[in-house]
PDB file of N, CA and C in Angstrom:
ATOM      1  N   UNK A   1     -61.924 -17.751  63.879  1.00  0.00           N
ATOM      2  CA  UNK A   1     -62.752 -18.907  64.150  1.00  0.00           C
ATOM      3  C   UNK A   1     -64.181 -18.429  64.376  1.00  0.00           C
ATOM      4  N   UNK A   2     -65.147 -19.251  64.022  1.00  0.00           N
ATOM      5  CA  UNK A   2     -66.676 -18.983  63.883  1.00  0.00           C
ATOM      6  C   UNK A   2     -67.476 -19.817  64.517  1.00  0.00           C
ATOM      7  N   UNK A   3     -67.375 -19.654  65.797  1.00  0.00           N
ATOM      8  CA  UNK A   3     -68.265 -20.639  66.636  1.00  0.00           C
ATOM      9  C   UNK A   3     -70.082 -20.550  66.465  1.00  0.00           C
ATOM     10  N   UNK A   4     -70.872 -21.896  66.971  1.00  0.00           N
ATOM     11  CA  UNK A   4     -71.687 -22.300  66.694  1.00  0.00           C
ATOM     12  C   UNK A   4     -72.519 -20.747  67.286  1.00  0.00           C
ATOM     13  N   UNK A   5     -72.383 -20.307  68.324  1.00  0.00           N
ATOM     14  CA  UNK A   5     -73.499 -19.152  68.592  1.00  0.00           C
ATOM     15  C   UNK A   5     -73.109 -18.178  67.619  1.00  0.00           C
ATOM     16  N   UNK A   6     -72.291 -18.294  66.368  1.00  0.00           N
ATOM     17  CA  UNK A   6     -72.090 -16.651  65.768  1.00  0.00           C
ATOM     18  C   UNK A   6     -71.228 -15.986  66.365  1.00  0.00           C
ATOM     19  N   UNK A   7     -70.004 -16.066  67.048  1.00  0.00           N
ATOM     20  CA  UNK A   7     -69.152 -15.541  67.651  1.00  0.00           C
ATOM     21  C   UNK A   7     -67.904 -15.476  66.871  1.00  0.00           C
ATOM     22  N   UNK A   8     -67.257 -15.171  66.555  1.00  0.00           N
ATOM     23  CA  UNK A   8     -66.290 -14.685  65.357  1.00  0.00           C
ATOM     24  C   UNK A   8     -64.776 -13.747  66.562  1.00  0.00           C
ATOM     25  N   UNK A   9     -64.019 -14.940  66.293  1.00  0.00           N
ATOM     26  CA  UNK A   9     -62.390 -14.768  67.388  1.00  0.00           C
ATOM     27  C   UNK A   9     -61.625 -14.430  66.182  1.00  0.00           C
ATOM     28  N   UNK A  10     -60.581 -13.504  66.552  1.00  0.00           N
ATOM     29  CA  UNK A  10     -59.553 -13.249  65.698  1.00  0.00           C
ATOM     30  C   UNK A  10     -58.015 -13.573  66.195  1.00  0.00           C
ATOM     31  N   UNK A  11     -57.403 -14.351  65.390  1.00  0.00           N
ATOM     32  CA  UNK A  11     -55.714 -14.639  66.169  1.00  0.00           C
ATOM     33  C   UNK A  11     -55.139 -13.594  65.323  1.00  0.00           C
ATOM     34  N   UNK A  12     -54.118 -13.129  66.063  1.00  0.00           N
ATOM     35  CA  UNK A  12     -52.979 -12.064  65.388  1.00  0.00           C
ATOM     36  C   UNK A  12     -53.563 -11.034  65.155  1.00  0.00           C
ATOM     37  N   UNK A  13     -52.818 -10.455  64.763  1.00  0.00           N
ATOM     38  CA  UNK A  13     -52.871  -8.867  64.340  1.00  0.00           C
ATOM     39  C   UNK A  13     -52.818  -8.900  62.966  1.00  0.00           C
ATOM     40  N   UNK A  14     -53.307  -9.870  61.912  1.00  0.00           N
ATOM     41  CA  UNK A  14     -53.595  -9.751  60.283  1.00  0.00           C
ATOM     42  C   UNK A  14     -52.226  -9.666  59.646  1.00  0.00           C
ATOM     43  N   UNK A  15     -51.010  -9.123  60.097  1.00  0.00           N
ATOM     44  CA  UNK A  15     -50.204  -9.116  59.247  1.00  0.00           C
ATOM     45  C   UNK A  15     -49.512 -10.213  58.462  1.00  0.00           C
ATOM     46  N   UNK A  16     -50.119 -11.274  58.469  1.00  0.00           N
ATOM     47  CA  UNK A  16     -49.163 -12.916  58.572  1.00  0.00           C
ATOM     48  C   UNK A  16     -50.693 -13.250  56.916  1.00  0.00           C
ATOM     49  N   UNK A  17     -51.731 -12.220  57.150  1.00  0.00           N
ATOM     50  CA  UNK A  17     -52.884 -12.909  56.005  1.00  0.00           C
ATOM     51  C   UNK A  17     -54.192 -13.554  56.830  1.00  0.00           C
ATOM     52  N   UNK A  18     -53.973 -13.907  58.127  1.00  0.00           N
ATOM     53  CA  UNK A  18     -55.075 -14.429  58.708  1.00  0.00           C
ATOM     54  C   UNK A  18     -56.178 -13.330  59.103  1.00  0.00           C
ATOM     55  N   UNK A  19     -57.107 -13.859  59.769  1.00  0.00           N
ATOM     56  CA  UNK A  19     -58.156 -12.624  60.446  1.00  0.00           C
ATOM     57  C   UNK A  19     -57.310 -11.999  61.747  1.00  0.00           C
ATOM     58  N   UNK A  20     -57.446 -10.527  61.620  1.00  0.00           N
ATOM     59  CA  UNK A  20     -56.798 -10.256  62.996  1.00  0.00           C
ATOM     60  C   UNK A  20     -57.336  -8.907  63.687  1.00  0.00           C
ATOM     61  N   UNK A  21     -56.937  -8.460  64.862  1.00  0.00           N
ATOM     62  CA  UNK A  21     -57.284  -7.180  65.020  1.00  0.00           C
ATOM     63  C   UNK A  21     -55.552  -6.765  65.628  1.00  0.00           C
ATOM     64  N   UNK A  22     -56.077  -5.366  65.368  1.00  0.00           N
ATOM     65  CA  UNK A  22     -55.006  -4.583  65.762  1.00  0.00           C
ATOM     66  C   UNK A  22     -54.721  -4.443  66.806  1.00  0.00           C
ATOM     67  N   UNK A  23     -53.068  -4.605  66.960  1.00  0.00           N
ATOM     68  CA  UNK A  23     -52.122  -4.580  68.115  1.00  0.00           C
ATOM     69  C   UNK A  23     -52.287  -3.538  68.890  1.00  0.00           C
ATOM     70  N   UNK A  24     -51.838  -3.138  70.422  1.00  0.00           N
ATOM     71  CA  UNK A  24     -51.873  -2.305  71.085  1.00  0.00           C
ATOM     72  C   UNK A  24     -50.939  -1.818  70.858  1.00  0.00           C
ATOM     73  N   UNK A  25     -50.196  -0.476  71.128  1.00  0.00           N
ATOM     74  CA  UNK A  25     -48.981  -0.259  71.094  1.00  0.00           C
ATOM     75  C   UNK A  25     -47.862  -0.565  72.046  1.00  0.00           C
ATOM     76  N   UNK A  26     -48.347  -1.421  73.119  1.00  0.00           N
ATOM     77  CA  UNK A  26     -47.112  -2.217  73.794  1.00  0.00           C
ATOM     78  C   UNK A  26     -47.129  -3.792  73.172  1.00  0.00           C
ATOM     79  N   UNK A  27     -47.705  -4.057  72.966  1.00  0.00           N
ATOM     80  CA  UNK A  27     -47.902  -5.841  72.034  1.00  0.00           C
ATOM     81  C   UNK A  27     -46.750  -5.773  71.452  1.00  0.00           C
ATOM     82  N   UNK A  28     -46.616  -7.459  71.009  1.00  0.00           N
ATOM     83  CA  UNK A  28     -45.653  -7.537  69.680  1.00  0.00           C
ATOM     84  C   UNK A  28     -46.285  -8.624  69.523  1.00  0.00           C
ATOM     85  N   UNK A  29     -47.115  -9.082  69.791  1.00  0.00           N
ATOM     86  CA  UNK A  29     -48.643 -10.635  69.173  1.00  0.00           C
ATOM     87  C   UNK A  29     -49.449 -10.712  70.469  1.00  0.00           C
ATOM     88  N   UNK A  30     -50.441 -11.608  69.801  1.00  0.00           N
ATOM     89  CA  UNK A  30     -51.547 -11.894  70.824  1.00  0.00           C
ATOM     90  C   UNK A  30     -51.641 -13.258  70.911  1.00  0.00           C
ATOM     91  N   UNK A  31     -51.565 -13.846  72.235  1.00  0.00           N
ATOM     92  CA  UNK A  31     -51.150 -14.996  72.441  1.00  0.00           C
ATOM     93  C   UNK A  31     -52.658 -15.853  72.407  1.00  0.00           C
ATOM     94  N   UNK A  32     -53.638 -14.831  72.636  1.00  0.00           N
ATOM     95  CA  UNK A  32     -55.260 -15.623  72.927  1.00  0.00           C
ATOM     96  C   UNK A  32     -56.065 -14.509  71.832  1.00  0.00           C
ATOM     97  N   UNK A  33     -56.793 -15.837  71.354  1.00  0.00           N
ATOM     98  CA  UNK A  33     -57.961 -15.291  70.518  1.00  0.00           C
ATOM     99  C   UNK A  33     -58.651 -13.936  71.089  1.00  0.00           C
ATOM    100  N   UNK A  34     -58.762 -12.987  69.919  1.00  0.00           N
ATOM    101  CA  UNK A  34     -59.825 -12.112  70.887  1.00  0.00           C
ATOM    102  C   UNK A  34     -61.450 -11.755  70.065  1.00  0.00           C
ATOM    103  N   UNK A  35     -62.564 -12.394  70.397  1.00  0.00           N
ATOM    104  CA  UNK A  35     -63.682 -11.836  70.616  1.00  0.00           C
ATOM    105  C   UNK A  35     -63.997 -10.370  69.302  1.00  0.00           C
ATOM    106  N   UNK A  36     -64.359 -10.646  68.135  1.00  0.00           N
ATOM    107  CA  UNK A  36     -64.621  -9.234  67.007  1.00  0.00           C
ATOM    108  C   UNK A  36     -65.939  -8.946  67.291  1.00  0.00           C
ATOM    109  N   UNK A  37     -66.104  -7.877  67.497  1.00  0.00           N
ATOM    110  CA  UNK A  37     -67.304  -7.107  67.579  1.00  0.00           C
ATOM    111  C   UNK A  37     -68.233  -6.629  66.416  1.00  0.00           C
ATOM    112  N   UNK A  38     -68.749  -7.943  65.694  1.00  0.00           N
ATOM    113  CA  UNK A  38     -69.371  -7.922  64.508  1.00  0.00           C
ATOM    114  C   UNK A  38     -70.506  -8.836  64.957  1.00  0.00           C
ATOM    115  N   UNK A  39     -71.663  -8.183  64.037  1.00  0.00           N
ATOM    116  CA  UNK A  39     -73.095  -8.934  64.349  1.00  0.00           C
ATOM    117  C   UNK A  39     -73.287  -9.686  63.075  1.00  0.00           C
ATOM    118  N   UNK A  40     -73.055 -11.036  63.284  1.00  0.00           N
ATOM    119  CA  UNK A  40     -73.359 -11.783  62.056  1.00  0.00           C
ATOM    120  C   UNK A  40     -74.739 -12.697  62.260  1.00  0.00           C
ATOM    121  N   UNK A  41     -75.458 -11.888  62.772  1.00  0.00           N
ATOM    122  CA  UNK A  41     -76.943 -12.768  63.121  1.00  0.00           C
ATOM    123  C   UNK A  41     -77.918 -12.261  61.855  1.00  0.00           C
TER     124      UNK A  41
END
């Protein structure tokens, strides 16, 4: 998701095709969006 300030959230861990970031190694999904550390300004 791409909110109005340029903030760019990722659900999942990508394996499903969506945007995601990678799992921790105790995870098995991520229940809350997390925050990508990309500058799209």
């Amino acid at each position: 998701a791409l909110t109005e300030s340029a903030k760019l959230y990722a659900f999942g861990a990508g394996d499903k095709g969506q945007l995601g970031t990678e799992l921790l190694a105790y995870q098995s999904e991520r229940g809350n969006p997390e925050l990508v550390d990309i500058d799209l300004n």
